[in-house]
C-alpha atoms as a PDB file:
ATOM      1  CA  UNK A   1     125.162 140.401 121.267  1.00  0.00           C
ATOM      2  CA  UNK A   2     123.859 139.496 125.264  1.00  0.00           C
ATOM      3  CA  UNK A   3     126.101 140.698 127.956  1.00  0.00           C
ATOM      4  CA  UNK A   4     127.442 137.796 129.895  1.00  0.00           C
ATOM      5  CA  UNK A   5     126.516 137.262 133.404  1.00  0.00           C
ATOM      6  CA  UNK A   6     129.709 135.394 134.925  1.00  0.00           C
ATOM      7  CA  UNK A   7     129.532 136.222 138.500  1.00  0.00           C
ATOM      8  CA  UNK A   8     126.300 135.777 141.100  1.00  0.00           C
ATOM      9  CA  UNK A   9     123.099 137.093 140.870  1.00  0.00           C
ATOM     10  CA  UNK A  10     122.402 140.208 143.172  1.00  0.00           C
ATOM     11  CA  UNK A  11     119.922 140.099 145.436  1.00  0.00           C
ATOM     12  CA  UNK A  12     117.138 142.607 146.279  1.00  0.00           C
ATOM     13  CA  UNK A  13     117.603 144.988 148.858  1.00  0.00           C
ATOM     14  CA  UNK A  14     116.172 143.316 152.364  1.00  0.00           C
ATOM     15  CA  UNK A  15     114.642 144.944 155.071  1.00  0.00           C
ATOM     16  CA  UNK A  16     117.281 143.863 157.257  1.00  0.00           C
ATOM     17  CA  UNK A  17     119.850 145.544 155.232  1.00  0.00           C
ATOM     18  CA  UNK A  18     118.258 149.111 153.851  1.00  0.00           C
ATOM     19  CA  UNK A  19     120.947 151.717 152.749  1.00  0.00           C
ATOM     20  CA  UNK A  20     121.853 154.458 155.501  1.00  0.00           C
ATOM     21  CA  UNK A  21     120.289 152.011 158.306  1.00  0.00           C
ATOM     22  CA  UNK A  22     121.862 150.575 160.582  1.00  0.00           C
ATOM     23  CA  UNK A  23     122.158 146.493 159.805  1.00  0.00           C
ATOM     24  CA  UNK A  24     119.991 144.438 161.146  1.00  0.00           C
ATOM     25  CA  UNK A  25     120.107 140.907 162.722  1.00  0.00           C
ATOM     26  CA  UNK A  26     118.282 138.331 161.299  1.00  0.00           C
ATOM     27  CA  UNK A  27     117.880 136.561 164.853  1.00  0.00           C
ATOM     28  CA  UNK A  28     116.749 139.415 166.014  1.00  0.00           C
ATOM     29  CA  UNK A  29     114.638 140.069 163.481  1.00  0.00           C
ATOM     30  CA  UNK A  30     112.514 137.044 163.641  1.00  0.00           C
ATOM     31  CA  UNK A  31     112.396 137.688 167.570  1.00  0.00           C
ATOM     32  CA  UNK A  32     110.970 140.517 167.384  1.00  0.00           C
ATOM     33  CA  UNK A  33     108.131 139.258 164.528  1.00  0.00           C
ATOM     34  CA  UNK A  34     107.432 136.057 166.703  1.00  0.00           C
ATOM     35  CA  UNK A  35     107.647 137.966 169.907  1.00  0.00           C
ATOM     36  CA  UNK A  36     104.164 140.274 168.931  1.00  0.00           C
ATOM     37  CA  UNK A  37     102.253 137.086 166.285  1.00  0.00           C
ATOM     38  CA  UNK A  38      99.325 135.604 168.509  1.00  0.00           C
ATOM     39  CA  UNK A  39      99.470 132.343 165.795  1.00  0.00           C
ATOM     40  CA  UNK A  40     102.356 130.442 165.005  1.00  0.00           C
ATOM     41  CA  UNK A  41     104.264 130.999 162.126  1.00  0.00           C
ATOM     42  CA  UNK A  42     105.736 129.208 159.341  1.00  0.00           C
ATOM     43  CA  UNK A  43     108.957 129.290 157.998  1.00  0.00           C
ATOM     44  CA  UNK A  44     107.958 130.523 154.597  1.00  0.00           C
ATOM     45  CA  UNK A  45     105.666 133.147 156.454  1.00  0.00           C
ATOM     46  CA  UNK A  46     108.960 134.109 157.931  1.00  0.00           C
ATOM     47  CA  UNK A  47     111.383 134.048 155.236  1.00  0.00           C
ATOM     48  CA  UNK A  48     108.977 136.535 153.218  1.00  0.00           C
ATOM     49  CA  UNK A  49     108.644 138.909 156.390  1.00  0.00           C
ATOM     50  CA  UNK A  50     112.261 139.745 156.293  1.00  0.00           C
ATOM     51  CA  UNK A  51     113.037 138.784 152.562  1.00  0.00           C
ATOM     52  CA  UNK A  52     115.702 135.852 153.262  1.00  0.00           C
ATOM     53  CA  UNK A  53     116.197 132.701 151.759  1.00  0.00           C
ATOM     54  CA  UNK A  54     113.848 129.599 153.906  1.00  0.00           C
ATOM     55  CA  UNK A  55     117.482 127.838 154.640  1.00  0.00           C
ATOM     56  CA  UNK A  56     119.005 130.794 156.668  1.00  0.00           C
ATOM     57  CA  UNK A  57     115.552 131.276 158.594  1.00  0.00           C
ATOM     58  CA  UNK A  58     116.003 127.663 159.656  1.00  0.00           C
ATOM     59  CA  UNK A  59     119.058 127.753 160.821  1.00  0.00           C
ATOM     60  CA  UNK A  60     118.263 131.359 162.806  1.00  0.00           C
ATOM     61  CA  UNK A  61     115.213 129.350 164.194  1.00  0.00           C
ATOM     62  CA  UNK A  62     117.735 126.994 165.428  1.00  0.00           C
ATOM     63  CA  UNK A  63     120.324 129.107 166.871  1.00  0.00           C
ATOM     64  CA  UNK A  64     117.546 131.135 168.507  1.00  0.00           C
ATOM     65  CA  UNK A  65     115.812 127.872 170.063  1.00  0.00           C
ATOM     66  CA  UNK A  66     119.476 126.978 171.236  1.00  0.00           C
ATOM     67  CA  UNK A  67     120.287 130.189 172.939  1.00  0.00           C
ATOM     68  CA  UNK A  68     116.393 130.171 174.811  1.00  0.00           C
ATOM     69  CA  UNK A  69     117.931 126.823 175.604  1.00  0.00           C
ATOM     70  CA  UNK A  70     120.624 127.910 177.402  1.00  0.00           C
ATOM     71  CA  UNK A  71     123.764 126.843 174.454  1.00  0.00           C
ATOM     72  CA  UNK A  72     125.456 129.452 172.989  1.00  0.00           C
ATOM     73  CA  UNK A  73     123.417 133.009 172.209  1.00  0.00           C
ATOM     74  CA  UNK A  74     122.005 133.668 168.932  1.00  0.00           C
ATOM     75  CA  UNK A  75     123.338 135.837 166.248  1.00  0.00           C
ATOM     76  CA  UNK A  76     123.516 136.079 162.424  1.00  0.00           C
ATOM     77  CA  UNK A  77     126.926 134.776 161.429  1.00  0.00           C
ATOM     78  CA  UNK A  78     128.821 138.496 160.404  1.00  0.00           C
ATOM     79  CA  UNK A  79     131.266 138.698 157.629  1.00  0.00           C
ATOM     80  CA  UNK A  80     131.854 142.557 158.424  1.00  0.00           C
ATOM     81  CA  UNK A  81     133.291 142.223 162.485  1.00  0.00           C
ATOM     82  CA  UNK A  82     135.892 140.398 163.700  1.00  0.00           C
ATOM     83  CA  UNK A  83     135.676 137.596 166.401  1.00  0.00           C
ATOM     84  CA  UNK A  84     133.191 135.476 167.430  1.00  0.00           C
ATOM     85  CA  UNK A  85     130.723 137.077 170.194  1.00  0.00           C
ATOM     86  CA  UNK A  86     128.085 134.898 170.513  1.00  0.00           C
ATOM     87  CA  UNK A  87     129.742 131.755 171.537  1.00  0.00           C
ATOM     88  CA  UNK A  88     129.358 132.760 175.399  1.00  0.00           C
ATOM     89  CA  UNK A  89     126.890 130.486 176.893  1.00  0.00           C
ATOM     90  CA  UNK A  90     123.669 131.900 177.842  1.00  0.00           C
ATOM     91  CA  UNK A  91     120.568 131.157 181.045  1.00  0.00           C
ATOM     92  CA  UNK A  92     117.640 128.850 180.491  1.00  0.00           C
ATOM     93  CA  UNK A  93     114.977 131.182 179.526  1.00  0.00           C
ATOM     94  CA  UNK A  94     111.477 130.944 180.761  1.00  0.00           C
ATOM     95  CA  UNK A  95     109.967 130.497 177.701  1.00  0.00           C
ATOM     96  CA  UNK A  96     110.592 128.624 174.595  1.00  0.00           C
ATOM     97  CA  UNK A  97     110.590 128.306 170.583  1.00  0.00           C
ATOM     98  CA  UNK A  98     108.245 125.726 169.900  1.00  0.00           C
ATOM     99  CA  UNK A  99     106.965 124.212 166.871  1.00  0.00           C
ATOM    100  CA  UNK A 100     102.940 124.022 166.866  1.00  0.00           C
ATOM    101  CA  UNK A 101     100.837 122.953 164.012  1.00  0.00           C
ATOM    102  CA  UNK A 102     103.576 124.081 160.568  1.00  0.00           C
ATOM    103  CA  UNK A 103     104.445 126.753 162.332  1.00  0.00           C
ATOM    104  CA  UNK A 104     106.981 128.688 164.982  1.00  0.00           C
ATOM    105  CA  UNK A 105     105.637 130.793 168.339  1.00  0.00           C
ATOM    106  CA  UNK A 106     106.816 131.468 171.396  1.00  0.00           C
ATOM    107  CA  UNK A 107     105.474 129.271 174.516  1.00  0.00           C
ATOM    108  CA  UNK A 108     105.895 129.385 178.468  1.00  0.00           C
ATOM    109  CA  UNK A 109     107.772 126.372 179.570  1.00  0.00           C
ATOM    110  CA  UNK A 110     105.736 123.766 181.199  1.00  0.00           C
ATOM    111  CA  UNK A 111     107.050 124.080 184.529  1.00  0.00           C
ATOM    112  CA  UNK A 112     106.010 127.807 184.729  1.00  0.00           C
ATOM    113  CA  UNK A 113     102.257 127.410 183.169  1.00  0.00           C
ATOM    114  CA  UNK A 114     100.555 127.139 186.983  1.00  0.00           C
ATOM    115  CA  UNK A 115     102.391 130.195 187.751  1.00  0.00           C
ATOM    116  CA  UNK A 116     101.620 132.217 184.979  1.00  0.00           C
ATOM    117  CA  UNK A 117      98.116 130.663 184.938  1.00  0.00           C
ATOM    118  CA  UNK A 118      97.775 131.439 188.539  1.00  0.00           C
ATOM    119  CA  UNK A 119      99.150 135.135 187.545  1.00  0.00           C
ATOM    120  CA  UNK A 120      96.860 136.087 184.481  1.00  0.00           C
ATOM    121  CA  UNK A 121      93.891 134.688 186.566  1.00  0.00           C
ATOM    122  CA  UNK A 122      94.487 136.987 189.513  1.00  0.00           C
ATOM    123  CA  UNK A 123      94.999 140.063 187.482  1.00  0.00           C
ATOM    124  CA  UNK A 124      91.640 139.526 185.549  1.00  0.00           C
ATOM    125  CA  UNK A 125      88.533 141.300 186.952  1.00  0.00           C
ATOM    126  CA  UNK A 126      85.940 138.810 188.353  1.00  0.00           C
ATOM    127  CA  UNK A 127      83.576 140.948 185.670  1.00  0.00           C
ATOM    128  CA  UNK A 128      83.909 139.821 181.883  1.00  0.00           C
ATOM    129  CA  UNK A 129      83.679 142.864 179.657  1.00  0.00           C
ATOM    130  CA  UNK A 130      80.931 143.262 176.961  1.00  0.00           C
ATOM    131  CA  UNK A 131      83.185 142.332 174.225  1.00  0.00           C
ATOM    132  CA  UNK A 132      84.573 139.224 176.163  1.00  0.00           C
ATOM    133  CA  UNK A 133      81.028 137.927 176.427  1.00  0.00           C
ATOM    134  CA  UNK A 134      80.377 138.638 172.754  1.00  0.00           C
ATOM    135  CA  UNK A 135      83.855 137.002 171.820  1.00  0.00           C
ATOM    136  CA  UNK A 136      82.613 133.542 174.123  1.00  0.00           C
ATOM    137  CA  UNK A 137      79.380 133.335 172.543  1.00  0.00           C
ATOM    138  CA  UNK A 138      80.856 132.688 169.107  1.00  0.00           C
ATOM    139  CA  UNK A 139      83.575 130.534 170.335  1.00  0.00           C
ATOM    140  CA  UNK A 140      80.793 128.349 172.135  1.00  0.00           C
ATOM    141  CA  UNK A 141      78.504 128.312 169.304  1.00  0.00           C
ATOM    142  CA  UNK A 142      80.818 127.887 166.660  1.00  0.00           C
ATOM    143  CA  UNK A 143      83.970 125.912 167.924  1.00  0.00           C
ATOM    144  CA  UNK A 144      86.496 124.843 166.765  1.00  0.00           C
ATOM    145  CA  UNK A 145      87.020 128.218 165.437  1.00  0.00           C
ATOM    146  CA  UNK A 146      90.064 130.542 164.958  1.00  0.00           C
ATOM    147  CA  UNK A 147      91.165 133.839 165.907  1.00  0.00           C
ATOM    148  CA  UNK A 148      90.289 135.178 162.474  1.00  0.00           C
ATOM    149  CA  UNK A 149      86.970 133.768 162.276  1.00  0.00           C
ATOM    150  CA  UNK A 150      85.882 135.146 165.282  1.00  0.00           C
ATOM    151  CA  UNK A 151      87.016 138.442 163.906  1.00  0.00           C
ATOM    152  CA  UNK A 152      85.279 137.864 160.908  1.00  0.00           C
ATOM    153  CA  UNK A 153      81.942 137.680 162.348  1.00  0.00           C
ATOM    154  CA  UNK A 154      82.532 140.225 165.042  1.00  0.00           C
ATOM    155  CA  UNK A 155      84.249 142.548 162.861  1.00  0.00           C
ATOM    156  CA  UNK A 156      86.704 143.737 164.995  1.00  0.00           C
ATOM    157  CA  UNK A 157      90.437 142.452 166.453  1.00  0.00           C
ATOM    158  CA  UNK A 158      89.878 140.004 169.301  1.00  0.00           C
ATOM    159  CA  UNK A 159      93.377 139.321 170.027  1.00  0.00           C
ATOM    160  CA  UNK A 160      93.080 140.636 173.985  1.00  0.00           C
ATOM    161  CA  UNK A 161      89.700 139.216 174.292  1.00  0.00           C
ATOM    162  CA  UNK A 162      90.564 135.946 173.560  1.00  0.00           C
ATOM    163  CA  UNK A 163      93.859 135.813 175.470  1.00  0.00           C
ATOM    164  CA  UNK A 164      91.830 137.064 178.327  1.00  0.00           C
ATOM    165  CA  UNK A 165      89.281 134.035 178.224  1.00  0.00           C
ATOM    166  CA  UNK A 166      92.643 131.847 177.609  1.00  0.00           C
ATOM    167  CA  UNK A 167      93.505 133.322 181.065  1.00  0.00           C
ATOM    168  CA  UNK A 168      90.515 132.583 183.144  1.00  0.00           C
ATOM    169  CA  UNK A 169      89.983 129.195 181.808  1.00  0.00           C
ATOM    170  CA  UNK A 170      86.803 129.814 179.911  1.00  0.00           C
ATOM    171  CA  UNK A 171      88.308 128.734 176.666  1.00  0.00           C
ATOM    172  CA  UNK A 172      91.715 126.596 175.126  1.00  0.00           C
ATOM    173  CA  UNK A 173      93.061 126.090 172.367  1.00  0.00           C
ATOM    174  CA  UNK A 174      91.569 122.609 171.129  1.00  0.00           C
ATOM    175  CA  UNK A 175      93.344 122.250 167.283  1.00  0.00           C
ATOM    176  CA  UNK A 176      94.903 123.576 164.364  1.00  0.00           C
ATOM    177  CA  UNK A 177      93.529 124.447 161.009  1.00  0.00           C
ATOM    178  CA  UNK A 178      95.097 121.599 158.797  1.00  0.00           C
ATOM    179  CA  UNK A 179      95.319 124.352 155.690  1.00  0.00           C
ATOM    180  CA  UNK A 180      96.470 127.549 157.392  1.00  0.00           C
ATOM    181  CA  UNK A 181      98.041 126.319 160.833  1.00  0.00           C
ATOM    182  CA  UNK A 182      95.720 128.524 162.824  1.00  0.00           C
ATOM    183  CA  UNK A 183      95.138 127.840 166.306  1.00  0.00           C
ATOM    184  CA  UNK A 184      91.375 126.474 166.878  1.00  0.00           C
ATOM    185  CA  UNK A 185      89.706 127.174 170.185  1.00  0.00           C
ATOM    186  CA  UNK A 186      87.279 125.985 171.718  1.00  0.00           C
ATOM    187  CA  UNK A 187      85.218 126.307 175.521  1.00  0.00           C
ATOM    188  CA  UNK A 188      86.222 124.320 178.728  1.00  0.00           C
ATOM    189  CA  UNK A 189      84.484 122.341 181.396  1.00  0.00           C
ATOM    190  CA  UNK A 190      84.628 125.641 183.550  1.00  0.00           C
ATOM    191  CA  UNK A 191      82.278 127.754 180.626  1.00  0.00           C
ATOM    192  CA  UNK A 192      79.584 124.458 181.151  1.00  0.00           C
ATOM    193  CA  UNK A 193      80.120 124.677 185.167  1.00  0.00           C
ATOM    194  CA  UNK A 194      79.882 128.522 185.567  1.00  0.00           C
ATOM    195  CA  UNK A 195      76.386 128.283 182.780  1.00  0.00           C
ATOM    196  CA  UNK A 196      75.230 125.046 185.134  1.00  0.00           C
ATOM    197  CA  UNK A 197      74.730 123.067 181.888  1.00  0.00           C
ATOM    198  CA  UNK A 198      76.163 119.569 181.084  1.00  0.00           C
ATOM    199  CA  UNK A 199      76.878 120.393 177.575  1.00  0.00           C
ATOM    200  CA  UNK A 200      77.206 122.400 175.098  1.00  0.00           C
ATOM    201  CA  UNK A 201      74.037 120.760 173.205  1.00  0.00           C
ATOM    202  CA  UNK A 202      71.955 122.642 176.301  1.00  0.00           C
ATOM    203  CA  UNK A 203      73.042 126.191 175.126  1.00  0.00           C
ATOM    204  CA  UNK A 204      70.118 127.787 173.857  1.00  0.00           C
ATOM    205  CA  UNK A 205      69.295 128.094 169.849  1.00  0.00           C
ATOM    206  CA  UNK A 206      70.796 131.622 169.167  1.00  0.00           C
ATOM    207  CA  UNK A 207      68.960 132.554 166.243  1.00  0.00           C
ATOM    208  CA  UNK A 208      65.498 133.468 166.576  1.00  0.00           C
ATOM    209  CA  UNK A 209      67.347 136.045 169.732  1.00  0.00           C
ATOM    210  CA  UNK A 210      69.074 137.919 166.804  1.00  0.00           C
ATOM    211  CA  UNK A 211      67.871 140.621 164.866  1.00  0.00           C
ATOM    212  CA  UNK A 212      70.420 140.320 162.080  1.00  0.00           C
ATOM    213  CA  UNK A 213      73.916 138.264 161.071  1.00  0.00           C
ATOM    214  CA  UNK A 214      72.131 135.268 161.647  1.00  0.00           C
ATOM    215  CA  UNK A 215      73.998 133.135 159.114  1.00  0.00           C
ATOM    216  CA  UNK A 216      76.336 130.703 161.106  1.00  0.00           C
ATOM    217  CA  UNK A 217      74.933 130.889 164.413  1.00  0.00           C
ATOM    218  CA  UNK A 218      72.060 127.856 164.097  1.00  0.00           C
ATOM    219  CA  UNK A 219      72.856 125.046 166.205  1.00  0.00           C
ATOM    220  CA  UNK A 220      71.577 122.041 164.491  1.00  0.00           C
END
């Protein structure tokens, strides 16, 4: 004879709520995933990072993008404390929660960009490094192309090197990969200025300079 399941269904342990840890807030929890991902990232993406249902990620998305906002801070809704202590009303942060191609990342607001822009550029050396100059040349000769594929054919993490071109205007981020969401970047009218070309179709054929790895690189 089958036991009989009357009540709810248990739910796995999450990583927000591990046994002798202290509990962890989901709206802190996805801050602190979206504060260190270079790409955006979807809600799905999210629910499976900390094991939640899609619904409650929404709504966390929401209360964060509220309390960035200025409304009332963010929080998980507790069960286990008494009182309400996130209805206080927060600042206007500098940066938002913004929704870019399926997925979720954090952005400067638009009336801080020439600041920061102004910022990154003064703190970068007039000197690109080595691996910068690698990291252009396969942006430039094989745009629109995402973080991943440039690491691909580099074999190694690019995330600095790219935000560093990002910074001194070499570079931008032109689309987004229709399957995966991925950012696509691509070079700037500064990259064609600073070269003294008119175009990218005046960059030299790559190939017959390389030794090896040159699948990809041909410029028809």
């Amino acid at each position: 004879m089958s036991e009989s399941h009357d009540g709810p269904e248990l739910s796995i342990v999450t990583p927000l709520d591990v046994p002798g840890q202290p509990h962890l807030d989901l709206d802190r929890a996805l801050e602190a995933i979206l504060f260190i991902a270079d790409e955006p990232q979807s809600v799905v993406h999210l629910a499976a990072a900390v094991a939640r249902p899609v619904a409650e990620v929404r709504a966390a998305i929401a209360r964060l993008r509220a309390d960035y906002d200025g409304a009332a801070g963010s929080g998980e809704p507790r069960t286990d404390v008494a009182g309400d202590e996130t209805s206080a009303r927060g600042i206007r942060r500098a940066f938002e929660l913004r929704e870019v191609g399926g997925g979720w990342r954090f952005y400067v607001r638009t009336e801080y960009d020439a600041l920061v822009s102004d910022f990154v550029i003064a703190q970068t050396s007039t000197r690109l490094s080595q691996a910068a100059l690698e990291t252009l040349s396969v942006i430039a000769y094989k745009q629109p192309i995402s973080r991943s594929q440039i690491a691909s054919i580099r074999a190694v993490n690019v995330d600095s090197v790219v935000r560093t071109l990002l910074g001194r205007g070499l570079v931008t981020e032109v689309d987004t990969d229709a399957e995966t969401g991925a950012l696509l970047y691509g070079t700037t009218d500064l990259l064609l200025t600073n070269l003294g070309i008119n175009s990218l179709d005046e960059l030299p054929h790559i190939s017959p300079l390389l030794d090896d790895g040159q699948e990809g690189f041909d410029r028809d």
